[in-house]
Structures are given as C-alpha cells and as structure tokens.
Protein backbone atom coordinates (compact mmCIF):
# COMPACT_ATOMS: atom_id res chain seq x y z
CA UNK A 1 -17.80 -27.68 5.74
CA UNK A 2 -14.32 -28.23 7.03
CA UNK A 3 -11.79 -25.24 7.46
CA UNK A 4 -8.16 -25.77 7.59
CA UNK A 5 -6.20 -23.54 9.83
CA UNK A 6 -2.03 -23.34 9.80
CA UNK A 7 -0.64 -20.83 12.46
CA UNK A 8 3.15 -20.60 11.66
CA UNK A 9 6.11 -18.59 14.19
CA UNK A 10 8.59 -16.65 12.32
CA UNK A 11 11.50 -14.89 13.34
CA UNK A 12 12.57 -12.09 10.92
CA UNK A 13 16.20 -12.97 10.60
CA UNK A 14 17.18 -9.72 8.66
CA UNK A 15 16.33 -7.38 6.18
CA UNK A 16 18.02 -7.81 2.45
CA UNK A 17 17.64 -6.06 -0.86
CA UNK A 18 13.67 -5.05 0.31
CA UNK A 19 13.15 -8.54 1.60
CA UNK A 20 12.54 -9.28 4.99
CA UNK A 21 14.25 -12.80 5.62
CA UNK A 22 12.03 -15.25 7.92
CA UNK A 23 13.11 -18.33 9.51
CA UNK A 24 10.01 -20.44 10.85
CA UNK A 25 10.36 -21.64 13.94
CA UNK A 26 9.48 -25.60 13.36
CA UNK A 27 11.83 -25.16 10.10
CA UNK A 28 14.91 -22.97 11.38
CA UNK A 29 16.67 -24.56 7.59
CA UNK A 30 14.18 -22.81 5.91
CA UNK A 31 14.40 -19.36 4.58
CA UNK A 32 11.17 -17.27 3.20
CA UNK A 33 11.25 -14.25 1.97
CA UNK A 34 9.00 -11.18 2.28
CA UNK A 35 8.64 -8.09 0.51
CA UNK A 36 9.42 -5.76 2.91
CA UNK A 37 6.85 -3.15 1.84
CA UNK A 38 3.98 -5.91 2.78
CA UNK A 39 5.28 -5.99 6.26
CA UNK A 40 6.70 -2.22 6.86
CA UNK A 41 6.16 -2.01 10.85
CA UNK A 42 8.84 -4.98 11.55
CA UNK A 43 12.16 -5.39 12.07
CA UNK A 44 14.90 -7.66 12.36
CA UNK A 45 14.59 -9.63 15.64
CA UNK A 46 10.93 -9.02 15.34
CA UNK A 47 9.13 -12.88 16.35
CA UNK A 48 5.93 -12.74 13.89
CA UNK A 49 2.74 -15.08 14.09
CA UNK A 50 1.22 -15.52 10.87
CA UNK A 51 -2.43 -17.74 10.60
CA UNK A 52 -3.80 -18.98 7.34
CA UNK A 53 -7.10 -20.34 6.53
CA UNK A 54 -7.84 -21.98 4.00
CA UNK A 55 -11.18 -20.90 1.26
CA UNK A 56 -12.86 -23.77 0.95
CA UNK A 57 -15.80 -21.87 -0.96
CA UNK A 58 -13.31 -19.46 -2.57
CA UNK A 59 -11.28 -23.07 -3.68
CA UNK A 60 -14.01 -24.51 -4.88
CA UNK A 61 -15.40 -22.04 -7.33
CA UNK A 62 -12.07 -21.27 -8.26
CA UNK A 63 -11.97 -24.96 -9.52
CA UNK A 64 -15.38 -24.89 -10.95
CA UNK A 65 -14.40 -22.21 -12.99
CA UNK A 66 -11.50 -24.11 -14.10
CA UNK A 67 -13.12 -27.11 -15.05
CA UNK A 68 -15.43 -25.40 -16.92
CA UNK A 69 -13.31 -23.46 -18.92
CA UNK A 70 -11.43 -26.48 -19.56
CA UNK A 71 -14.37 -28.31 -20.73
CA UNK A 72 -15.41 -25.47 -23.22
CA UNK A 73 -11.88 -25.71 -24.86
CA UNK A 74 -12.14 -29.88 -25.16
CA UNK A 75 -15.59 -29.29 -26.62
CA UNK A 76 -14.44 -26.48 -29.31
C-alpha cells in the first residue's frame, strides 16, 4: 500500500473577520483561509507546518460505498 504525504509551510499573514489568512510558502500568490476557532493558539506572524496524509483505506471504502450506491440506483 502506498501513502501519500504533503507537508506544506504557511505563514499566517493576518487575522480577518474569524479567518486566519495563510500564505504558503512555495505559493506566496495564494491565499487560504482558516477558521480561526480551528487554529486558536496562533497568531499573525506565526510560521505554521501543516502535514497531510492521505487514507488510502479510508478512500477506498469511501468509493466502494459510492459505487455501490450508485449501482443500486441504475438497477432500480
């Protein structure tokens, strides 16, 4: 089984209407934002690391499921 890994640096550029605005690092054009009540301890100026993984088990049922609901509604 093959996992897929992303580590992304973000700067947290400010903080706007409850949002905190990040700029990634390797994208400084892009913007994301953040609800700032997932992320309460930082602040503006704040450099954040965030790693995903993907689910490749999670994925896959997910799209089992999916296909088999589809199926079922073809087959009515």
């Amino acid at each position: 089984m093959t996992e897929t890994y992303k580590t992304v640096m973000m700067a947290v550029d400010r903080i706007e209407d409850g949002y905190l605005i990040l700029i990634p690092r390797d994208h400084p054009e892009e913007k994301i934002q953040m609800p700032r009540k997932c992320l309460p301890e930082f602040d503006e100026g704040d450099i954040l690391e965030f790693s995903i993984r993907k689910d490749e088990s999670a994925t896959r049922e997910a799209r089992n499921r999916i296909s088999m609901l589809r199926e079922r509604l073809v087959n009515r």
